[in-house]
PDB file of N, CA and C in Angstrom:
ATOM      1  N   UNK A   1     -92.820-181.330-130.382  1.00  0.00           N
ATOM      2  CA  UNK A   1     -91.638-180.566-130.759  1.00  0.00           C
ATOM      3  C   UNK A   1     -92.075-179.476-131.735  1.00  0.00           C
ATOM      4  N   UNK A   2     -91.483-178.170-131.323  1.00  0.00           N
ATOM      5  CA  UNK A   2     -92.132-177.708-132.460  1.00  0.00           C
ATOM      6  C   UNK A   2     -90.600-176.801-133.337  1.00  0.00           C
ATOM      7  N   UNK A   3     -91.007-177.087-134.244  1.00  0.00           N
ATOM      8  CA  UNK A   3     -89.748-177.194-135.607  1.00  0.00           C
ATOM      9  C   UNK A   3     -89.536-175.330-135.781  1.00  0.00           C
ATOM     10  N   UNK A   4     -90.256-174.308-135.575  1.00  0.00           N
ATOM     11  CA  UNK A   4     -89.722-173.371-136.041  1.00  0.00           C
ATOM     12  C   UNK A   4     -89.630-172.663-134.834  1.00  0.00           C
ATOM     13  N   UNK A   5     -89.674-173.170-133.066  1.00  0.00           N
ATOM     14  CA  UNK A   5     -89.004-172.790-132.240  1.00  0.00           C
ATOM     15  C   UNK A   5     -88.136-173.599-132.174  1.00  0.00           C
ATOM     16  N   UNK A   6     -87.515-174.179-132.721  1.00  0.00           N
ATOM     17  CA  UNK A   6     -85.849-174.710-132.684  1.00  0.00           C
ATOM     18  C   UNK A   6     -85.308-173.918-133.243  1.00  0.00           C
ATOM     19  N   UNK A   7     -85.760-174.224-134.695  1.00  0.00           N
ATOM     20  CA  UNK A   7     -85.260-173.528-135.633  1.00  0.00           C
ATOM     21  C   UNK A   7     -84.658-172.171-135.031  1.00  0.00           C
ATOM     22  N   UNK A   8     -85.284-171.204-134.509  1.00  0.00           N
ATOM     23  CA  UNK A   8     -85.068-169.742-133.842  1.00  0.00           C
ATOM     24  C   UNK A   8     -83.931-170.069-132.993  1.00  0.00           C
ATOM     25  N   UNK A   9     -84.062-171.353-131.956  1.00  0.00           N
ATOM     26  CA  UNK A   9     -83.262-171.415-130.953  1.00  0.00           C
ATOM     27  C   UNK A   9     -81.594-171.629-131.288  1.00  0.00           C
ATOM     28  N   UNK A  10     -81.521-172.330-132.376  1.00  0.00           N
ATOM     29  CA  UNK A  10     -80.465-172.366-132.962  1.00  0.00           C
ATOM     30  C   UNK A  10     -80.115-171.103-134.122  1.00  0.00           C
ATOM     31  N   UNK A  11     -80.761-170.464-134.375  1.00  0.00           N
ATOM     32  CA  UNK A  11     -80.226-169.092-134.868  1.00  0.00           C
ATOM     33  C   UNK A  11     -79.694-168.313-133.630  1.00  0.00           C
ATOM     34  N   UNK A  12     -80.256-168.077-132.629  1.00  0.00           N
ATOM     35  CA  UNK A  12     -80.066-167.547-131.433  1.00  0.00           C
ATOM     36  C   UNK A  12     -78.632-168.205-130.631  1.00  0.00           C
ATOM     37  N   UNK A  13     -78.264-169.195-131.042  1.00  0.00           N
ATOM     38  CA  UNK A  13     -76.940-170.150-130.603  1.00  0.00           C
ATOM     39  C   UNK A  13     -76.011-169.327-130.883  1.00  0.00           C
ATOM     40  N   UNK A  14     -76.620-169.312-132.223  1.00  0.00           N
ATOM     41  CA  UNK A  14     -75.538-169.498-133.267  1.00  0.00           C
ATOM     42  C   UNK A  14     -74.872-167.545-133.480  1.00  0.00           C
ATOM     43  N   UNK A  15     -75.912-166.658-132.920  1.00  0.00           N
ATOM     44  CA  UNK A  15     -75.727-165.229-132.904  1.00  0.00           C
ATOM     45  C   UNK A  15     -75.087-164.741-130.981  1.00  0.00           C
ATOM     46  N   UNK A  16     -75.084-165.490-130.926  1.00  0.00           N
ATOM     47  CA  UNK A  16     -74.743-165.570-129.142  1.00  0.00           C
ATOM     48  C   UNK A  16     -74.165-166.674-128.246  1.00  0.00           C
ATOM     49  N   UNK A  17     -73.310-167.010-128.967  1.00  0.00           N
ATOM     50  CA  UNK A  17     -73.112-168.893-128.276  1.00  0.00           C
ATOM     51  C   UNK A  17     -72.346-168.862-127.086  1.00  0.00           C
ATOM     52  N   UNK A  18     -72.485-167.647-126.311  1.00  0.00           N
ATOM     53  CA  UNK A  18     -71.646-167.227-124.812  1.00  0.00           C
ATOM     54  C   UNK A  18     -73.403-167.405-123.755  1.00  0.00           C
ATOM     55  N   UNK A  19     -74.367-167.400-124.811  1.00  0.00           N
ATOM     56  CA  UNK A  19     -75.540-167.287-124.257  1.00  0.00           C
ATOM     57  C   UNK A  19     -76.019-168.530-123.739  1.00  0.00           C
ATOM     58  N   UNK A  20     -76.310-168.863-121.991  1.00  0.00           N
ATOM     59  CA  UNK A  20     -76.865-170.011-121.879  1.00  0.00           C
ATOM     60  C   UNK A  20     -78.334-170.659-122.023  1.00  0.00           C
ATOM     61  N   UNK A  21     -79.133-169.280-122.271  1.00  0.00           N
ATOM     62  CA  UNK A  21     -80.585-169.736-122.327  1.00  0.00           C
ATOM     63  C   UNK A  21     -80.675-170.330-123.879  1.00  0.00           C
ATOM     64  N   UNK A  22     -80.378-169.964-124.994  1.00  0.00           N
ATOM     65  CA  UNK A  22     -81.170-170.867-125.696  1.00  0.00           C
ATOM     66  C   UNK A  22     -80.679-171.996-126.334  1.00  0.00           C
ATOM     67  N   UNK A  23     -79.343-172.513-125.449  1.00  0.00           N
ATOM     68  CA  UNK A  23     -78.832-174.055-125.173  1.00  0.00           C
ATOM     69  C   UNK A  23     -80.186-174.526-124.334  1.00  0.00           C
ATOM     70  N   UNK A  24     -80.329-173.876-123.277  1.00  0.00           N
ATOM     71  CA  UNK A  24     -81.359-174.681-122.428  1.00  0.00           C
ATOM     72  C   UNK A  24     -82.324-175.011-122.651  1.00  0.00           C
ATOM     73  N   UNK A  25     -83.009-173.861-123.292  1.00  0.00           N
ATOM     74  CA  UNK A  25     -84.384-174.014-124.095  1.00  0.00           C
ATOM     75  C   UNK A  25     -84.482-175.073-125.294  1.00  0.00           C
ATOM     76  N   UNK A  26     -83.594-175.028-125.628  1.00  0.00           N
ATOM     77  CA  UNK A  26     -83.166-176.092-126.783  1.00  0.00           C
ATOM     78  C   UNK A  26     -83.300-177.524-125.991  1.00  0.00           C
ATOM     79  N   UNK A  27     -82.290-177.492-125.352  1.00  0.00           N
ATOM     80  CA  UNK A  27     -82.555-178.733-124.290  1.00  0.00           C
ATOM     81  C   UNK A  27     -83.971-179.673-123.629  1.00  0.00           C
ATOM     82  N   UNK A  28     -84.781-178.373-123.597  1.00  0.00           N
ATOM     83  CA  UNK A  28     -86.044-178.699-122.789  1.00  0.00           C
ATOM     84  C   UNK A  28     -86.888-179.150-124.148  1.00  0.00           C
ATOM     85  N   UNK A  29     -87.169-178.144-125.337  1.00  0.00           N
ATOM     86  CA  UNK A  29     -87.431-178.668-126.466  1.00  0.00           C
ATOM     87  C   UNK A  29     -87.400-180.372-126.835  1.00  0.00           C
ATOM     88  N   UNK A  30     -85.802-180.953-126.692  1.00  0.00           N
ATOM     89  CA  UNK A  30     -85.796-182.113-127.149  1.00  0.00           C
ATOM     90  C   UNK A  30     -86.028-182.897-126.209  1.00  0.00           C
ATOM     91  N   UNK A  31     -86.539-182.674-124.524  1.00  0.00           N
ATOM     92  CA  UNK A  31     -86.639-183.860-123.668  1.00  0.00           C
ATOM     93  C   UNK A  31     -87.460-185.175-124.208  1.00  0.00           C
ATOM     94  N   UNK A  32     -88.631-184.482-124.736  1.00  0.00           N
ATOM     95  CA  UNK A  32     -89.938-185.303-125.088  1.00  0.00           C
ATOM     96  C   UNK A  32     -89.005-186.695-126.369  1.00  0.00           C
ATOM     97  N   UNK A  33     -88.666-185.509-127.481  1.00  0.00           N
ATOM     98  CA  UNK A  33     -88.384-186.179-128.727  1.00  0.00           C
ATOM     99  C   UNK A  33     -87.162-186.959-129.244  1.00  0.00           C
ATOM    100  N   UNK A  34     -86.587-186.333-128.181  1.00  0.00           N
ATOM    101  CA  UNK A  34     -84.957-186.702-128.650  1.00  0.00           C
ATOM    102  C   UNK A  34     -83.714-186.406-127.427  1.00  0.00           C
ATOM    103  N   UNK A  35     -84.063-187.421-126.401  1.00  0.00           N
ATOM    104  CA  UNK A  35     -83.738-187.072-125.374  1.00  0.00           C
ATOM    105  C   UNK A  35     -81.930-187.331-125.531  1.00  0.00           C
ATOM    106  N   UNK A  36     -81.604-187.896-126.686  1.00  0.00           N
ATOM    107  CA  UNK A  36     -80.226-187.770-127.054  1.00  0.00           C
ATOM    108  C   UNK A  36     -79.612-186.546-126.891  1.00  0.00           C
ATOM    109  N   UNK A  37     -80.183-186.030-127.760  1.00  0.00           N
ATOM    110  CA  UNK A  37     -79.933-184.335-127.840  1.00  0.00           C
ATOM    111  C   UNK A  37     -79.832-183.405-126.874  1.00  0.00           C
ATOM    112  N   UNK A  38     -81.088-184.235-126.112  1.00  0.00           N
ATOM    113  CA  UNK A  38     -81.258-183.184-124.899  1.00  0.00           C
ATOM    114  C   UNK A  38     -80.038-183.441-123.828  1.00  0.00           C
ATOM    115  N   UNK A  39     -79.597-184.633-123.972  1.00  0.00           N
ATOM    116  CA  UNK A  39     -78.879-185.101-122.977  1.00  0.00           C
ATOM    117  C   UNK A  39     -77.248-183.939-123.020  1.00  0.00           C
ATOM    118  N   UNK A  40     -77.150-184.336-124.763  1.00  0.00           N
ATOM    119  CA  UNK A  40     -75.805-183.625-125.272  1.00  0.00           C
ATOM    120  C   UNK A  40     -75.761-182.113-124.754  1.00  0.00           C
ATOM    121  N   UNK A  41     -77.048-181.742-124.514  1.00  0.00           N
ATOM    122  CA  UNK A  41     -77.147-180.351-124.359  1.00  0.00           C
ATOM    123  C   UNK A  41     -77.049-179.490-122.957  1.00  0.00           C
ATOM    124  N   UNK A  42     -78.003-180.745-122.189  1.00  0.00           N
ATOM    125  CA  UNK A  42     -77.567-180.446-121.007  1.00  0.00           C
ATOM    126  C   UNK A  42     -76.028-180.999-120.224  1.00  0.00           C
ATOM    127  N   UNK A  43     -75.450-181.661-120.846  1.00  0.00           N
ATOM    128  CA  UNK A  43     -74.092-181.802-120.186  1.00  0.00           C
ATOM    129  C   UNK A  43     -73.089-180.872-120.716  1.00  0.00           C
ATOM    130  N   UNK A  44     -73.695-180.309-122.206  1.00  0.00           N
ATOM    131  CA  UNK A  44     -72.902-178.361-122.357  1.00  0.00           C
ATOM    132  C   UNK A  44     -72.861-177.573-121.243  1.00  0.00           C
ATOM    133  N   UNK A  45     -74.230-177.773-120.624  1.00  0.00           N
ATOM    134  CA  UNK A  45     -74.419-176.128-120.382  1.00  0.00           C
ATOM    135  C   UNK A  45     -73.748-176.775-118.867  1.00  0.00           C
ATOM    136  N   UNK A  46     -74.028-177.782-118.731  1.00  0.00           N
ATOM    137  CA  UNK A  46     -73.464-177.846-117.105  1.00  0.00           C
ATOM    138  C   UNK A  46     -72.019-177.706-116.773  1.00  0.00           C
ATOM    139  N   UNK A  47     -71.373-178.215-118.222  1.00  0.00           N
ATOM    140  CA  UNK A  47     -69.806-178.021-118.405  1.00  0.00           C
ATOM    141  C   UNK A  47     -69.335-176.474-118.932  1.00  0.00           C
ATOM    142  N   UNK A  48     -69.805-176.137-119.772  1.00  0.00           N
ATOM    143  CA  UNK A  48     -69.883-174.725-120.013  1.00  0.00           C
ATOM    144  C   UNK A  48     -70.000-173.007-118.838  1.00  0.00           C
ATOM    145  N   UNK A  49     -71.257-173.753-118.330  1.00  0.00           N
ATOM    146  CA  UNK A  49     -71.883-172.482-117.698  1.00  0.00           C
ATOM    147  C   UNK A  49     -72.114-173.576-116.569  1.00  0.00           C
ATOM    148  N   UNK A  50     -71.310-173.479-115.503  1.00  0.00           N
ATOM    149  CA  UNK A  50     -71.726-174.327-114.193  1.00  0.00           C
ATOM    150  C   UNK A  50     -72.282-173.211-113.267  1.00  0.00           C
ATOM    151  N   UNK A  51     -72.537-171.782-113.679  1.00  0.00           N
ATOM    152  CA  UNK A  51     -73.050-170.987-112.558  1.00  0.00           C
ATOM    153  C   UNK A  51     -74.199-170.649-113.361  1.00  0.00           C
ATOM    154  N   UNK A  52     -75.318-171.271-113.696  1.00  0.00           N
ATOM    155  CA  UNK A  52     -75.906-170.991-114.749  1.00  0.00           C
ATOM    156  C   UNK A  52     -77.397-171.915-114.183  1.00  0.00           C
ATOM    157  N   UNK A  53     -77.919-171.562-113.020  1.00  0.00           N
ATOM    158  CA  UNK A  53     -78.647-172.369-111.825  1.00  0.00           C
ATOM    159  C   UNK A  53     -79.833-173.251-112.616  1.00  0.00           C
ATOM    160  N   UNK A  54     -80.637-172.833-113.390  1.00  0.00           N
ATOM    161  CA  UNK A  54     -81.671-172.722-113.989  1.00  0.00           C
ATOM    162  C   UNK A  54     -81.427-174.624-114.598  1.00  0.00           C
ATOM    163  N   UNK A  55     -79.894-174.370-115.397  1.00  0.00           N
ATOM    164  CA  UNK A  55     -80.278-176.306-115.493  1.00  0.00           C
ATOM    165  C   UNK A  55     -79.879-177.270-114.787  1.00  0.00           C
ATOM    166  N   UNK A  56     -79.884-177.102-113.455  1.00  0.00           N
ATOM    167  CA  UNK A  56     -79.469-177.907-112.405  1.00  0.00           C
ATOM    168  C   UNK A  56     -80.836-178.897-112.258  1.00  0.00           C
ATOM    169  N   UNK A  57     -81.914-177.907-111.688  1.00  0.00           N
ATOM    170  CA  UNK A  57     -83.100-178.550-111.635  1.00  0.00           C
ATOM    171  C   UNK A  57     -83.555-179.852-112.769  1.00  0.00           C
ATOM    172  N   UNK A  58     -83.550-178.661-114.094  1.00  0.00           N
ATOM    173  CA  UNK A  58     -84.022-179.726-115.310  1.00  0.00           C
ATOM    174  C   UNK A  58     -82.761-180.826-115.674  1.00  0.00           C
ATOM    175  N   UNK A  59     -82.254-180.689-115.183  1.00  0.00           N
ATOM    176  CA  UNK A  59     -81.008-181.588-116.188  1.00  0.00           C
ATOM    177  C   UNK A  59     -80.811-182.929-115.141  1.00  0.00           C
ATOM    178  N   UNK A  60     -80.612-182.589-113.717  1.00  0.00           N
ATOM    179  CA  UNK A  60     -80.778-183.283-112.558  1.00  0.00           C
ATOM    180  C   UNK A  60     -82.326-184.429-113.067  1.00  0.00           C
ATOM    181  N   UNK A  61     -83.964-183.676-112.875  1.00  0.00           N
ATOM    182  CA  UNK A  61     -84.784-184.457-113.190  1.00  0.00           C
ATOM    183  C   UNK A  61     -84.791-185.210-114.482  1.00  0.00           C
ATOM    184  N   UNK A  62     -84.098-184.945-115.587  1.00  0.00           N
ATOM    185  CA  UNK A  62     -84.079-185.188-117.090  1.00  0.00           C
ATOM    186  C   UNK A  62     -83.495-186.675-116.419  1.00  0.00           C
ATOM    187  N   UNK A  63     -82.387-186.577-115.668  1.00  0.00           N
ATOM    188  CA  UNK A  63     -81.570-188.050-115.642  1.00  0.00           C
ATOM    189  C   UNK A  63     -82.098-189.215-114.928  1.00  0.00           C
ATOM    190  N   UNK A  64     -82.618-188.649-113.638  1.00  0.00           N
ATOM    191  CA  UNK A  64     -83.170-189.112-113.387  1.00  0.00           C
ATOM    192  C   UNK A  64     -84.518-190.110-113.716  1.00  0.00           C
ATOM    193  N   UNK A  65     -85.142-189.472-114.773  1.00  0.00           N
ATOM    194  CA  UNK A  65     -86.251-189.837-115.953  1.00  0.00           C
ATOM    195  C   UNK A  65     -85.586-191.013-116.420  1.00  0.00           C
ATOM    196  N   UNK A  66     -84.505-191.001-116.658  1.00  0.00           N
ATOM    197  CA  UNK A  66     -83.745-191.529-117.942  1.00  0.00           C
ATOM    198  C   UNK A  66     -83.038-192.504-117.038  1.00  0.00           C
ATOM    199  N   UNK A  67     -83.699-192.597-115.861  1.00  0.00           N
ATOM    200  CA  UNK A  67     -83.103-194.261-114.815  1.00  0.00           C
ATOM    201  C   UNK A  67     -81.333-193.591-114.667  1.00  0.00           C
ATOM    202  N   UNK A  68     -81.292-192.437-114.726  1.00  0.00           N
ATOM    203  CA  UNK A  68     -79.585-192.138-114.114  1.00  0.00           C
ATOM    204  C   UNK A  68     -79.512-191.798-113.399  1.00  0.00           C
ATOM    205  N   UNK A  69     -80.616-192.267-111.672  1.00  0.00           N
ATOM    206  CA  UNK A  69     -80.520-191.889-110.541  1.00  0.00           C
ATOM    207  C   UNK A  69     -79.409-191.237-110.210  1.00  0.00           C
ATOM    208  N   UNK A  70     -78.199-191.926-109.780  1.00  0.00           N
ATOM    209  CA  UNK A  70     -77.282-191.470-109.611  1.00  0.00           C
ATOM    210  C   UNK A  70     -76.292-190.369-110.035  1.00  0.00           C
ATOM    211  N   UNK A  71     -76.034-190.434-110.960  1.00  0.00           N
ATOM    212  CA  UNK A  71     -75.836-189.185-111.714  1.00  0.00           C
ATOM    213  C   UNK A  71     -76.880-187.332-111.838  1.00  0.00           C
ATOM    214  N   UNK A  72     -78.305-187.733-112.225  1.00  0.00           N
ATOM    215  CA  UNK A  72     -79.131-186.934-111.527  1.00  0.00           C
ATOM    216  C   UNK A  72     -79.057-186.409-110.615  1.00  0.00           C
ATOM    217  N   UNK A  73     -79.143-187.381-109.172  1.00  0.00           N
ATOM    218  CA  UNK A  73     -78.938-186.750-108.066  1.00  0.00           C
ATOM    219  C   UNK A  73     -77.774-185.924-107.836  1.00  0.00           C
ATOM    220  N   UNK A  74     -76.644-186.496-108.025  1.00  0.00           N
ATOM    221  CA  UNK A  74     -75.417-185.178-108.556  1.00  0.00           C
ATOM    222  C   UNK A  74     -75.477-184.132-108.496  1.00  0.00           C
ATOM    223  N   UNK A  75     -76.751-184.137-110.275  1.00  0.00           N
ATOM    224  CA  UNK A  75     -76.447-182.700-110.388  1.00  0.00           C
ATOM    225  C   UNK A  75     -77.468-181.795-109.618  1.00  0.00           C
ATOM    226  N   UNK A  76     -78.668-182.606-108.937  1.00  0.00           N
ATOM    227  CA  UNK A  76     -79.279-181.745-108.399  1.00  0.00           C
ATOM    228  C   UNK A  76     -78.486-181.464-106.972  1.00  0.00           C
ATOM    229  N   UNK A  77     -77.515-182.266-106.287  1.00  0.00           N
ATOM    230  CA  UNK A  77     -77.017-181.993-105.196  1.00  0.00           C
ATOM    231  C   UNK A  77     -76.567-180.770-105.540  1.00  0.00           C
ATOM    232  N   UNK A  78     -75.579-180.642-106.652  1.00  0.00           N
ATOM    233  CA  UNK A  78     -74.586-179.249-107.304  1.00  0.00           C
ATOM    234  C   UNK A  78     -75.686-178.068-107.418  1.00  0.00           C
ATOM    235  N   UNK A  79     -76.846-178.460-107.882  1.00  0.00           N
ATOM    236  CA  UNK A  79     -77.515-177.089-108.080  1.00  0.00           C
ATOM    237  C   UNK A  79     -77.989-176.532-106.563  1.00  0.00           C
ATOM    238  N   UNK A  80     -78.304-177.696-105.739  1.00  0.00           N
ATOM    239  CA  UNK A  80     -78.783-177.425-104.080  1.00  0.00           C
ATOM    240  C   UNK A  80     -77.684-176.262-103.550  1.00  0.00           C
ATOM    241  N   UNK A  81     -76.584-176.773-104.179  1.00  0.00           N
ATOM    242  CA  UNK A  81     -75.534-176.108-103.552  1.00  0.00           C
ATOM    243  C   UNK A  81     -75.252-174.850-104.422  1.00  0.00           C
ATOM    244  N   UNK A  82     -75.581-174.574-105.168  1.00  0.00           N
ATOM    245  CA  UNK A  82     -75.459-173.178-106.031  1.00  0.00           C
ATOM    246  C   UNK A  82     -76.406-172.434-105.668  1.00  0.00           C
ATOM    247  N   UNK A  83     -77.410-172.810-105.364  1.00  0.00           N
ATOM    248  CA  UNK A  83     -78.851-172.153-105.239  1.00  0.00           C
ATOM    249  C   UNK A  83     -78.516-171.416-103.748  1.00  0.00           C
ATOM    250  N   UNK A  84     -77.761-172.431-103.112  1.00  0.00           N
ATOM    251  CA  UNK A  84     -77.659-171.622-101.434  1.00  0.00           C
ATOM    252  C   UNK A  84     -76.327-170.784-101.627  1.00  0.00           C
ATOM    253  N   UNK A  85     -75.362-170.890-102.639  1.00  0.00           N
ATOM    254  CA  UNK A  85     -74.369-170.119-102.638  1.00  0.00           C
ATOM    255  C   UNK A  85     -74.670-168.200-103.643  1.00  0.00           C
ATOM    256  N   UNK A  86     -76.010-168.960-103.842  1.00  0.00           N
ATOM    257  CA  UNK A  86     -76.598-167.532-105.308  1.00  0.00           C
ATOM    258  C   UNK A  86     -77.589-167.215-104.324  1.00  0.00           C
ATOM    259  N   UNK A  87     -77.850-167.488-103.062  1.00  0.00           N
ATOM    260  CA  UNK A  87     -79.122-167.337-101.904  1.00  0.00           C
ATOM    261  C   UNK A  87     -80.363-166.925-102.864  1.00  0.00           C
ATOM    262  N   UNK A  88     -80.394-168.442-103.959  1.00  0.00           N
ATOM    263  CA  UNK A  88     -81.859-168.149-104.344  1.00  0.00           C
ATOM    264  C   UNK A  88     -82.763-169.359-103.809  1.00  0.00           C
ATOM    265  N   UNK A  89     -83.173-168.746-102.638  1.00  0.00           N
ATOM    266  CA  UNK A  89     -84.347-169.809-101.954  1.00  0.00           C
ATOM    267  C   UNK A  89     -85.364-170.747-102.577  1.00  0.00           C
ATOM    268  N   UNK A  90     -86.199-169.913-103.581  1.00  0.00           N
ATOM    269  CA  UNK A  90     -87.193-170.892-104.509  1.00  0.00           C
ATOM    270  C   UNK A  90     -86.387-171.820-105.021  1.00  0.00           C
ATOM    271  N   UNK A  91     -85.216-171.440-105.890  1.00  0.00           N
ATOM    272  CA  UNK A  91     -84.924-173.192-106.617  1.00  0.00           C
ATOM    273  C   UNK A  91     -83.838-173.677-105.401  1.00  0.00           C
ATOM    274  N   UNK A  92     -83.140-173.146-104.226  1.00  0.00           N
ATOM    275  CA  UNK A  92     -83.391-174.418-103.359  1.00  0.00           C
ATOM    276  C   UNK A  92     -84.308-175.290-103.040  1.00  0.00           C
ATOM    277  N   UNK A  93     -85.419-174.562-102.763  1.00  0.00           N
ATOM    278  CA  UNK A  93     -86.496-175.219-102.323  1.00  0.00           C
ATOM    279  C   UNK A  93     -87.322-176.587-103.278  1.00  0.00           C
ATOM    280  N   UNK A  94     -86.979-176.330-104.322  1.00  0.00           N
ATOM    281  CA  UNK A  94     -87.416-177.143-105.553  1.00  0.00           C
ATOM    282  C   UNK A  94     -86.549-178.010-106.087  1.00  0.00           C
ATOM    283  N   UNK A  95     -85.187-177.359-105.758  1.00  0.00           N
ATOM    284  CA  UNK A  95     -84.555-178.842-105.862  1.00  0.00           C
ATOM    285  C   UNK A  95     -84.465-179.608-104.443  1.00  0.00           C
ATOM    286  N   UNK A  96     -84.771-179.323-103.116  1.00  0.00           N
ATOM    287  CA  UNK A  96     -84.496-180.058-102.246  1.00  0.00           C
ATOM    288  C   UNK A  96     -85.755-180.785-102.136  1.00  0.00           C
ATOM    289  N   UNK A  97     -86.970-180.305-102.821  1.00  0.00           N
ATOM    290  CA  UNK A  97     -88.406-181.065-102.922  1.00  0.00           C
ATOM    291  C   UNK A  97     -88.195-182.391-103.711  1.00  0.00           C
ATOM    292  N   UNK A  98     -86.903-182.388-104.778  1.00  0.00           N
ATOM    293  CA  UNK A  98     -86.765-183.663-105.984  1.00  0.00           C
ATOM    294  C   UNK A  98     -85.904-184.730-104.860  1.00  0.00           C
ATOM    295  N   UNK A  99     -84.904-183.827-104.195  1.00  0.00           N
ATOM    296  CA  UNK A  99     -83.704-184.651-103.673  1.00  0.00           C
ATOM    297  C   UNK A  99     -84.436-185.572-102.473  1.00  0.00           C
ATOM    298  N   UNK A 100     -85.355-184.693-102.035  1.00  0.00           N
ATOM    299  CA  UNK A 100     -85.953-185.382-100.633  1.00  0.00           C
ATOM    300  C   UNK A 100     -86.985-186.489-101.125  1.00  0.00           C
ATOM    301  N   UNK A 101     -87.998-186.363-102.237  1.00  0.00           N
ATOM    302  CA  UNK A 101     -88.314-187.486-103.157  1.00  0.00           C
ATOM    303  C   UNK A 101     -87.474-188.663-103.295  1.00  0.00           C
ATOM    304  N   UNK A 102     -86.632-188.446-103.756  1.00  0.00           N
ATOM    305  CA  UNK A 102     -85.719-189.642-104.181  1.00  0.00           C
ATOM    306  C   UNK A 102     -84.845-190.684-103.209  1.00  0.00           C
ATOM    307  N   UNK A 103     -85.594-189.604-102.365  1.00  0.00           N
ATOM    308  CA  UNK A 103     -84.823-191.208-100.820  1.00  0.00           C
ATOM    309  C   UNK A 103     -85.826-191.924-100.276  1.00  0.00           C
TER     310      UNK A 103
END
């Protein structure tokens, strides 16, 4: 974890809090250390900013990590389906690489 890129990330919240990247980044920050946090963070941005593709992937695998198969898969189904509705092929492709894993 490193303490004075948080630190930034939450100044950056806190000067832009319409902004979804440095919720996310924040998010990815605490997977390792404090996956509490991370958890709180990624169910912001997914409730917040649901067109916001980028934490479908991580937030989907985060739960999954965290034995919340079910739920995980969810959200990576939701991002499968954003990704083909935003016709961005690569993170279809990367989330249908996790989804097709998991069966």
């Amino acid at each position: 974890m490193n303490t004075k890129r948080i630190e930034m990330l939450k100044k950056f919240m806190q000067e832009d809090p319409q902004d979804p990247f440095p919720v996310y980044a924040l998010a990815l920050e605490y997977q390792a250390t404090d996956p509490q946090k991370a958890r709180l963070l990624f169910e912001q941005l997914l409730t917040n900013h649901p067109d916001y593709l980028p934490v479908y992937y991580m937030a989907g695998v985060f739960f999954v990590d965290q034995n919340e198969i079910a739920f995980g898969t969810r959200i990576l189904e939701r991002g499968l389906n954003l990704a083909k509705a935003q016709n961005n092929q690569a993170t279809w492709r990367e989330i249908k690489g996790v989804l097709d894993s998991l069966e």
